[in-house]
Protein backbone atom coordinates (compact mmCIF):
# COMPACT_ATOMS: atom_id res chain seq x y z
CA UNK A 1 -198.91 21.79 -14.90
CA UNK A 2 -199.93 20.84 -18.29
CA UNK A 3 -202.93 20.26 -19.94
CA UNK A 4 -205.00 16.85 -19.61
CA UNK A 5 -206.39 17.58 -22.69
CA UNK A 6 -203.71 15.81 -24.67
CA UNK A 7 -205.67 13.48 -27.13
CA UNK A 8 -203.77 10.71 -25.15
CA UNK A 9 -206.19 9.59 -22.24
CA UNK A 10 -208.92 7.69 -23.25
CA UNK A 11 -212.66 8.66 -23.05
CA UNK A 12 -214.77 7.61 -20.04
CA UNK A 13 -218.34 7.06 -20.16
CA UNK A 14 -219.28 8.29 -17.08
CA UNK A 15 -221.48 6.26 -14.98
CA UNK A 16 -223.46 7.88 -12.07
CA UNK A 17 -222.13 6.07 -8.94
CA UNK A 18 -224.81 4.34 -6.38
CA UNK A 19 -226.09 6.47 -3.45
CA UNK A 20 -225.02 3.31 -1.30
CA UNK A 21 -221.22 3.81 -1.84
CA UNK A 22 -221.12 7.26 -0.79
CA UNK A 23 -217.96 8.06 1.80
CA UNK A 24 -220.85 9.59 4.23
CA UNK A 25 -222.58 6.17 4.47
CA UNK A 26 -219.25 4.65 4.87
CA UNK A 27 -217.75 7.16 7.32
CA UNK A 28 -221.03 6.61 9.86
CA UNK A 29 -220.51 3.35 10.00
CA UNK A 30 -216.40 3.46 10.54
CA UNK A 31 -215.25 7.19 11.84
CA UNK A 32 -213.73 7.82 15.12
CA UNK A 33 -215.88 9.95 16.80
CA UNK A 34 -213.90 13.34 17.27
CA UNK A 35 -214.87 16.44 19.19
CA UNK A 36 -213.05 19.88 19.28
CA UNK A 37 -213.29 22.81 21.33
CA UNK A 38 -213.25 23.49 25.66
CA UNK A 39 -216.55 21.50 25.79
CA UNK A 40 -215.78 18.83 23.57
CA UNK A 41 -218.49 19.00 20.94
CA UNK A 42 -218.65 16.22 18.50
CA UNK A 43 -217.47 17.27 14.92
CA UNK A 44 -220.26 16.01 12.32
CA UNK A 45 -219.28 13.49 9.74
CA UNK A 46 -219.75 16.30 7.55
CA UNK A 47 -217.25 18.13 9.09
CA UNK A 48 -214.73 15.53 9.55
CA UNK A 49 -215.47 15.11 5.72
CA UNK A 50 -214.27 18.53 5.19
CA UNK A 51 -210.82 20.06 4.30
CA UNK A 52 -209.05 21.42 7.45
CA UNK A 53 -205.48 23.23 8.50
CA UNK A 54 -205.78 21.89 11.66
CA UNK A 55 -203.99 18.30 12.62
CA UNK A 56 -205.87 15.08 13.73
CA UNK A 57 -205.51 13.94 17.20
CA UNK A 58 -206.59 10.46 16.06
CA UNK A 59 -207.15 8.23 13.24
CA UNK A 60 -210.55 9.17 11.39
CA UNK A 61 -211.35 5.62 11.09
CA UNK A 62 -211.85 3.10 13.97
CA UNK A 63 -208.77 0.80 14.41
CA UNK A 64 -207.34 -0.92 17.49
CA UNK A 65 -203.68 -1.11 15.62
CA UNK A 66 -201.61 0.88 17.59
CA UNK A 67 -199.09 1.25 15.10
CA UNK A 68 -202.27 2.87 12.79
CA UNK A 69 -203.43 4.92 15.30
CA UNK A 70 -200.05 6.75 15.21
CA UNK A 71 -198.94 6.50 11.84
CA UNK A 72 -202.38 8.06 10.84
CA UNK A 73 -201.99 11.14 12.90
CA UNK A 74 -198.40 11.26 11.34
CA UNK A 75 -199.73 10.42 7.64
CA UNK A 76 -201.92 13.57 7.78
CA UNK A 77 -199.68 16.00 9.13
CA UNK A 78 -197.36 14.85 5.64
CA UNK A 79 -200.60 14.97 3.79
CA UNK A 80 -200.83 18.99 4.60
CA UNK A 81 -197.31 19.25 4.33
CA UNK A 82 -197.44 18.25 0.59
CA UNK A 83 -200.80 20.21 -0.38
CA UNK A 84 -198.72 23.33 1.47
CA UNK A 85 -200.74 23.50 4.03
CA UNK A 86 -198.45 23.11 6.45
CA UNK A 87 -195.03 24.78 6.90
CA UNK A 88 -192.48 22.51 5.81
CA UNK A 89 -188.60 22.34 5.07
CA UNK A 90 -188.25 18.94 3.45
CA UNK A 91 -188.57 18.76 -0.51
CA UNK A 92 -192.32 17.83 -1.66
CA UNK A 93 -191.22 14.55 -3.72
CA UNK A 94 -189.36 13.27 -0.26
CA UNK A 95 -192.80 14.32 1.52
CA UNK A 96 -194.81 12.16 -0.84
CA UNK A 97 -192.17 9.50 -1.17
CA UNK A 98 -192.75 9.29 3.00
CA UNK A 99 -196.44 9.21 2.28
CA UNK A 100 -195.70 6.32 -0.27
CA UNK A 101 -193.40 4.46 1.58
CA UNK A 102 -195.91 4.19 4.59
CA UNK A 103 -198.78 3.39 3.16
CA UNK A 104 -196.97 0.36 0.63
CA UNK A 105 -195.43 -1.42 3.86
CA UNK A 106 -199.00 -1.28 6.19
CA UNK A 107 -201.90 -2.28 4.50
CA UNK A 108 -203.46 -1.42 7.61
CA UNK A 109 -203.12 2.53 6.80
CA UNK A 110 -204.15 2.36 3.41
CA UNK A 111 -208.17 3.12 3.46
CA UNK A 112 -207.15 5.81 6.56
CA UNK A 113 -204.80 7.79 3.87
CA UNK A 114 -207.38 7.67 1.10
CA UNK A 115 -210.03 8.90 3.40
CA UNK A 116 -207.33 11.50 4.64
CA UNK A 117 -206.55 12.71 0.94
CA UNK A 118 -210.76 12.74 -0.06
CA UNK A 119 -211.41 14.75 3.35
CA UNK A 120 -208.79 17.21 1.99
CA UNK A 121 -209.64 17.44 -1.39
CA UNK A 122 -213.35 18.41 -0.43
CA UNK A 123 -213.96 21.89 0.36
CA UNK A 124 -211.26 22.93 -0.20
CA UNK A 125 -210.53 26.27 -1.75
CA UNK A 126 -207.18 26.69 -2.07
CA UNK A 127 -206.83 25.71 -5.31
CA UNK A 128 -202.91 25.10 -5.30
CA UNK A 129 -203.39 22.93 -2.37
CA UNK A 130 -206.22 21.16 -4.47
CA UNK A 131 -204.12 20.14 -7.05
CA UNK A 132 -201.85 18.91 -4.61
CA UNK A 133 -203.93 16.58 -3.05
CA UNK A 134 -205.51 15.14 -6.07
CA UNK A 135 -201.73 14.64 -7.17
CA UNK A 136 -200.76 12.85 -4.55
CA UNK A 137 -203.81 10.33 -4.68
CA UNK A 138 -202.77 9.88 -8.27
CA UNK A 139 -199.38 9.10 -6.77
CA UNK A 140 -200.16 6.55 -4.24
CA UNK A 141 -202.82 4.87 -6.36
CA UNK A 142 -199.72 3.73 -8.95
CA UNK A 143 -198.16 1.86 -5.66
CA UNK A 144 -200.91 0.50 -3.77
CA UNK A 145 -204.73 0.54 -3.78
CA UNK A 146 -207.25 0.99 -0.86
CA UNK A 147 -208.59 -2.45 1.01
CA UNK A 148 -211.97 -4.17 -0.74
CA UNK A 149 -213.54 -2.86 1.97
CA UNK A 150 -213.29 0.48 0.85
CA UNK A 151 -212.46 0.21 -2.83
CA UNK A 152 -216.03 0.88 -3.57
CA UNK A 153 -216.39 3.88 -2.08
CA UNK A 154 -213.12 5.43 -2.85
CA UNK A 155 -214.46 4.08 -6.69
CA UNK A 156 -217.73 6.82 -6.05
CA UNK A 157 -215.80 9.24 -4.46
CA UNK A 158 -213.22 9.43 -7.63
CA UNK A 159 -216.49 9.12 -10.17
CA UNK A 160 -217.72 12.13 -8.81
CA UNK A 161 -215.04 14.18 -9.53
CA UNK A 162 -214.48 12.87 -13.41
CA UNK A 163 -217.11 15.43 -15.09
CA UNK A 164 -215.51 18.27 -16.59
CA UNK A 165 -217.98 20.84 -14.57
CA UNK A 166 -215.56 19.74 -11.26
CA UNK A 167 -212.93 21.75 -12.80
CA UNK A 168 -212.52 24.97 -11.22
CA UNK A 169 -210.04 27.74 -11.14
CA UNK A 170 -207.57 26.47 -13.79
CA UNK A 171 -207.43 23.13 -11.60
CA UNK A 172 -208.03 19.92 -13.33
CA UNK A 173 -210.08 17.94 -11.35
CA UNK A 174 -211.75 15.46 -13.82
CA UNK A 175 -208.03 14.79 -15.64
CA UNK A 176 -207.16 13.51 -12.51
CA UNK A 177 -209.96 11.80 -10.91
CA UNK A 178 -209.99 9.83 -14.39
CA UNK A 179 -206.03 8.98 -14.18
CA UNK A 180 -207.23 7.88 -10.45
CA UNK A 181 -209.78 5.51 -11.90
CA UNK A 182 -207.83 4.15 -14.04
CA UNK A 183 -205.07 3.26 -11.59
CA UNK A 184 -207.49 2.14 -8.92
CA UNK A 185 -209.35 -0.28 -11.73
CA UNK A 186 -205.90 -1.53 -12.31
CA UNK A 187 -204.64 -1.94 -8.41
CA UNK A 188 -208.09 -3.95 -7.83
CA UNK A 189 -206.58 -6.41 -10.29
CA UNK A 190 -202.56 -5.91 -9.43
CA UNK A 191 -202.35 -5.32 -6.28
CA UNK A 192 -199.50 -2.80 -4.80
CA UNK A 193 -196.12 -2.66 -6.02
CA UNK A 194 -193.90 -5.83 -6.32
CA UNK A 195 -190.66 -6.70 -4.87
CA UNK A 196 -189.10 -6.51 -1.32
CA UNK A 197 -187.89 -2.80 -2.12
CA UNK A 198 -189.37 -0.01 -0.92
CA UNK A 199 -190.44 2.83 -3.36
CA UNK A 200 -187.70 5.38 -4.32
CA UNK A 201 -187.45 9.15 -5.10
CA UNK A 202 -187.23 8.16 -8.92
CA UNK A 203 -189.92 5.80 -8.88
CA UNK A 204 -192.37 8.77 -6.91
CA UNK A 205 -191.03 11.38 -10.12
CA UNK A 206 -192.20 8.65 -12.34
CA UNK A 207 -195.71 8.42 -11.08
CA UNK A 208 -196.41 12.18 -10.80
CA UNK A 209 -195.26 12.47 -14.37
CA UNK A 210 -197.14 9.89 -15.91
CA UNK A 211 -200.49 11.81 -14.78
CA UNK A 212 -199.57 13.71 -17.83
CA UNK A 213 -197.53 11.30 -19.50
CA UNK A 214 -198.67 8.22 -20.01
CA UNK A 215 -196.19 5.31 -19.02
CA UNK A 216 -195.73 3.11 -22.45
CA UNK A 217 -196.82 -0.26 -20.11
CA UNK A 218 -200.17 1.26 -19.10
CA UNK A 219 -200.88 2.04 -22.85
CA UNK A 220 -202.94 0.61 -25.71
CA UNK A 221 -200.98 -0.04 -29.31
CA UNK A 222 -202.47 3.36 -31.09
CA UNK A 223 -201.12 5.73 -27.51
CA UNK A 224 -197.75 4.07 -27.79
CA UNK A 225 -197.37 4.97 -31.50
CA UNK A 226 -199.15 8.38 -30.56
CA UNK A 227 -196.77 8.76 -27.97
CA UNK A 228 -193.46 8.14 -30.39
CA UNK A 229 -194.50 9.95 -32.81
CA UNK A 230 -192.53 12.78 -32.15
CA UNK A 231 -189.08 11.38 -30.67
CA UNK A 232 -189.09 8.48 -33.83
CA UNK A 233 -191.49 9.95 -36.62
CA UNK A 234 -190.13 7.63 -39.32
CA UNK A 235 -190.86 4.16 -37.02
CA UNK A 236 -193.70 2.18 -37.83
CA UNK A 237 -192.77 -0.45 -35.29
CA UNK A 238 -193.41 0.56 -31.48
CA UNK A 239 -190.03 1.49 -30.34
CA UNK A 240 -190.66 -0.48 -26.76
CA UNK A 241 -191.22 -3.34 -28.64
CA UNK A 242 -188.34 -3.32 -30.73
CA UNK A 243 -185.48 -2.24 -28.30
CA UNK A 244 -186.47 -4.90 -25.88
CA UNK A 245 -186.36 -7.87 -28.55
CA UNK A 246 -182.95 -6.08 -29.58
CA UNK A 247 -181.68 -7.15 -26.07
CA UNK A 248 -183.61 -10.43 -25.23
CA UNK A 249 -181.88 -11.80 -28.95
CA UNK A 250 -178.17 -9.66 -27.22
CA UNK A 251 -178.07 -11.79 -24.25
CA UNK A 252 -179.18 -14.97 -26.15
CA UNK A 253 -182.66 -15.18 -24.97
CA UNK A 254 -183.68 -17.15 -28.20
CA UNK A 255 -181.51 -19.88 -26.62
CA UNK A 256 -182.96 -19.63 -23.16
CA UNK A 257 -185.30 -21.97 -21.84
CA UNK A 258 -188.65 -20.41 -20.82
CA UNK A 259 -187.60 -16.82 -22.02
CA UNK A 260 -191.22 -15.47 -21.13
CA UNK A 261 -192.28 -18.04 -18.84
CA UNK A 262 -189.53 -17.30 -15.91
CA UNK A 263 -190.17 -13.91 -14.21
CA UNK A 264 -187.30 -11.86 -13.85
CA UNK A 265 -186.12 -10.52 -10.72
CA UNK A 266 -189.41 -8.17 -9.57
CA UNK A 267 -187.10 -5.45 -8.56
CA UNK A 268 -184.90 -5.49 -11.21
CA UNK A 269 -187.89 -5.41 -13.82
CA UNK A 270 -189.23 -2.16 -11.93
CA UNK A 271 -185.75 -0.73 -12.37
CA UNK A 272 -185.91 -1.58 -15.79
CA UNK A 273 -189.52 0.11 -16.34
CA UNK A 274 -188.00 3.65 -15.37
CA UNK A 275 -185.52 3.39 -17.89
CA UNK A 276 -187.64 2.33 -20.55
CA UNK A 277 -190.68 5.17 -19.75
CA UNK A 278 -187.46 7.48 -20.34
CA UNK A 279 -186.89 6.53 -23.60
CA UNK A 280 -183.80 4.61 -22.17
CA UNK A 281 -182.57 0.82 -22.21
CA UNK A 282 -179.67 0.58 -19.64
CA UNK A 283 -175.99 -0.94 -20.43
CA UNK A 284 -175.25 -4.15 -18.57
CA UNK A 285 -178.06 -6.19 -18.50
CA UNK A 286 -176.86 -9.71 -18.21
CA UNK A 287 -180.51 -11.47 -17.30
CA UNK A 288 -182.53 -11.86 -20.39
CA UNK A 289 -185.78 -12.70 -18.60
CA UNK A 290 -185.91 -8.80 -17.04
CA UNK A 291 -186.74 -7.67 -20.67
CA UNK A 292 -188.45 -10.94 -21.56
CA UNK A 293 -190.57 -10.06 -18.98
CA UNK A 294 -191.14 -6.46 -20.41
CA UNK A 295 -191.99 -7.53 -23.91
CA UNK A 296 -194.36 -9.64 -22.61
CA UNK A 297 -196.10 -7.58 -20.16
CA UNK A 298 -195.88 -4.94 -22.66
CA UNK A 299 -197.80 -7.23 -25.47
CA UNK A 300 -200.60 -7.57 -23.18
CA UNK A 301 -200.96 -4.46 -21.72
CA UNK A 302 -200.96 -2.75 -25.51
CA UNK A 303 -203.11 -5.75 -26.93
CA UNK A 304 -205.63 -5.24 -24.34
């Protein structure tokens, strides 16, 4: 994996989060209660807290949604099976695309997989399997963030994590608990993905790479430049910007009424995002409001 320490992220000031939004205050007041063992002792929220190999039986938090109640026994078994802690044939990236894909359609599972992927990050010292599950938070935090209800705690939970003394065994905690911030900060605002479809294999690649990467939409003016520098070192005009007025003035956008007023179609602009993180501007465009809407967003986003 490489290094964090790229010169790319920003700084963080680090703010000491409140006692009050601490997942054990949260988790007495919304666990299941589970038990384990041939008298049935009840696990301590502690415990529950607490990296394990074993599966759930039941959902950690309180629901009456039956559909939750399954899918979060389900979600944790693919949890393990990502972090390798469970034996698994299927390919990682189609694990955490699963992960993804359930968690963007049901809002109702969304604060039981976060709580899932903090219980499994704490503790827990297998340091491969760490990474893993700090990973795939960063993941699903670029599709969809936790409920309000939750958000806050989720917010202390990631805070803790962003000093470097978290950093252990060659595994960069604080690199990604700061990523995490950042995307949560930004899905409080967003939302989850746009569009009717569903998350793909490509778009799941994408995310785990821009840990390390920075995409060029989620980037200020001076880390877009930083980030061309080598692939265009003569340009002193972001490349982004440039290639994406190139084809709004191509498909006569300067004629078009309401050029960046009109959103393009939202699943053809996500399309169009891959390509453009990959250095790429795909042939056969014939909408010019899909990179209207590009230029645009990206003008704010690097002007921000």
């Amino acid at each position: 994996m490489p290094s964090a320490s790229c010169g790319i992220f920003p700084e963080f000031s680090l703010r000491k989060p409140s006692s009050e939004t601490d997942i054990e205050n949260w988790a007495s007041k919304h666990f299941n209660k589970h038990t384990q063992g041939l008298f049935r002792r009840k696990v301590s929220i502690a415990n529950m807290l607490a990296w394990s190999s074993e599966p759930i039986k039941k959902p950690m938090i309180v629901t009456t949604d039956r559909t939750v109640k399954k899918e979060a026994v389900d979600i944790f078994k693919l949890i393990q099976m990502y972090m390798g802690d469970r034996r698994s044939k299927a390919d990682p990236f189609s694990v955490a695309l699963e992960v993804v894909v359930r968690g963007w359609s049901n809002q109702g599972l969304r604060d039981e997989l976060y709580i899932q992927l903090c219980r499994q990050t704490t503790e827990n010292f297998r340091y491969d399997s760490l990474e893993r599950g700090w990973e795939l938070m960063a993941i699903c935090l670029a599709f969809f963030p936790p409920t309000p209800r939750f958000h806050a705690y989720l917010e202390g939970y990631i805070c803790r994590h962003m000093d470097p003394l978290n950093d252990t065994k060659g595994v960069a905690i604080s690199s990604y608990a700061k990523y995490c911030y950042r995307k949560l900060t930004k899905g409080a605002l967003t939302g989850a993905k746009k569009g009717l479809q569903k998350p793909c294999l490509e778009e799941i690649n994408h995310a785990r790479n821009a840990i390390f990467h920075p995409s060029m939409f989620s980037s200020s003016l001076e880390e877009v430049m930083a980030l061309q520098k080598e692939r265009y070192p003569d340009r002193q005009l972001p490349w982004v910007q440039t290639r994406l007025s190139e084809e709004v003035l191509g498909l006569n956008g300067d004629q078009t009424e309401g050029i960046f007023r009109v959103p393009g179609d939202i699943d053809e602009v996500n399309a169009l995002k891959l390509q453009v993180d990959q250095w790429k501007i795909p042939t056969g465009l014939e909408d010019p409001h899909i990179p209207g809407a590009h230029k645009l967003f990206h003008l704010q986003k690097s002007c921000s």
